[in-house]
Protein backbone atom coordinates (compact mmCIF):
# COMPACT_ATOMS: atom_id res chain seq x y z
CA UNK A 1 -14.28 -121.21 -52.34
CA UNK A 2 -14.64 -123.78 -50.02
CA UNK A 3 -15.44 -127.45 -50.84
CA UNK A 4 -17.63 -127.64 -47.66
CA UNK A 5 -19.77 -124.79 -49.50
CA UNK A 6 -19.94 -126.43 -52.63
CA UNK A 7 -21.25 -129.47 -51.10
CA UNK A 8 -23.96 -127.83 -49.20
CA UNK A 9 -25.20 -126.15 -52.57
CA UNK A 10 -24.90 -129.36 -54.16
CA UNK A 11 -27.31 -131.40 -50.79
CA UNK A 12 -29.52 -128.32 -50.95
CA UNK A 13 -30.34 -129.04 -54.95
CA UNK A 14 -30.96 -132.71 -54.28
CA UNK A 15 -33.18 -131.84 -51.48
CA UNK A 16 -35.45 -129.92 -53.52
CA UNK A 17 -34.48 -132.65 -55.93
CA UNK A 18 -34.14 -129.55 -58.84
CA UNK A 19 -31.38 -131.31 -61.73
CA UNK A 20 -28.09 -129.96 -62.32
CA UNK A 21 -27.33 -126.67 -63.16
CA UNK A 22 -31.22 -125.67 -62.45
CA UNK A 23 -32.08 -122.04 -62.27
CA UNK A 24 -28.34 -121.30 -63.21
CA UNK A 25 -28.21 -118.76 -66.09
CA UNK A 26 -24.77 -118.85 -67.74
CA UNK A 27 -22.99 -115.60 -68.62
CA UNK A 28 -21.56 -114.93 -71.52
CA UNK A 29 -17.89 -115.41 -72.19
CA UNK A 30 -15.66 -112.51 -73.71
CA UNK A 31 -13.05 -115.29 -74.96
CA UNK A 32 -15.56 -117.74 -76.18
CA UNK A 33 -18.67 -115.92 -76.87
CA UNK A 34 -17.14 -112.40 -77.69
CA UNK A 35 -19.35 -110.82 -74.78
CA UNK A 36 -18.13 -107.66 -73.48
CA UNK A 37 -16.07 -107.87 -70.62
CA UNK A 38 -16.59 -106.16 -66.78
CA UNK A 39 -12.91 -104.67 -65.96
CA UNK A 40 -14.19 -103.85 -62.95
CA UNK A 41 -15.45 -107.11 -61.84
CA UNK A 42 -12.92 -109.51 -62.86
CA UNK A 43 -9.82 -106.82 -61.46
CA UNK A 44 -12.04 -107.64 -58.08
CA UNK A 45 -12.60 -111.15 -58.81
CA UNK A 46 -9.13 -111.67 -59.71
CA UNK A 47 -7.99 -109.76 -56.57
CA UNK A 48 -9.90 -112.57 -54.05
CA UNK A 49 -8.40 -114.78 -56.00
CA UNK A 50 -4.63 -113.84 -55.40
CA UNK A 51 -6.06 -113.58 -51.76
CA UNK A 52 -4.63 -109.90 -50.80
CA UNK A 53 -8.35 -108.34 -51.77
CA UNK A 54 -6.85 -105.72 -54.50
CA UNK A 55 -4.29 -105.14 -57.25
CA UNK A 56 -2.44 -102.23 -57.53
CA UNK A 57 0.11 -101.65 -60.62
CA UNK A 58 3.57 -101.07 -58.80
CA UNK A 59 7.66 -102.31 -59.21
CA UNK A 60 8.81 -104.70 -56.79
CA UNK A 61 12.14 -105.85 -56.44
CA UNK A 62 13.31 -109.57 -54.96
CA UNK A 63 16.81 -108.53 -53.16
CA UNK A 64 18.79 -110.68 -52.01
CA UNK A 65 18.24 -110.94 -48.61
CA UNK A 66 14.67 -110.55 -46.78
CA UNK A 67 14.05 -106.56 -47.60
CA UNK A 68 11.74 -105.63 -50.31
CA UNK A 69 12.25 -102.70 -52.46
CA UNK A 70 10.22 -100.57 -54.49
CA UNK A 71 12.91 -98.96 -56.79
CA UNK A 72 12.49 -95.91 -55.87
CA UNK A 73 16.12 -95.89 -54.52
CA UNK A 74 14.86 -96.09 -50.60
């Protein structure tokens, strides 16, 4: 997320001079509150995060050199 973003949420909440954390509804935690948790959503979330968008459950090889291999013998 970008810190320009963060700091136009944060002017727009002192312009309508709400406090912190107004109108923000915390969700519950699966590690600290024991809520259940969305597979779906954090496998999304977590793919934006790593920045490619999706994760996919696949070998990959480091050889040395530049070429990347699968294992697959190809």
């Amino acid at each position: 997320m970008a810190v320009k973003t963060v700091k136009r949420w944060r002017r727009q909440y002192r312009e309508l001079g709400l406090p912190r954390h107004a109108g923000f509804q915390g969700t519950p935690c699966p590690r600290c509150d024991g809520a259940a948790l969305d597979e779906e959503a954090y496998a999304l979330l977590l793919g934006w995060y790593l920045g490619d968008g999706h994760i996919v459950a696949a070998r990959v090889y480091i050889c040395a050199g530049s070429s990347w291999s699968t294992g697959s013998g190809r």
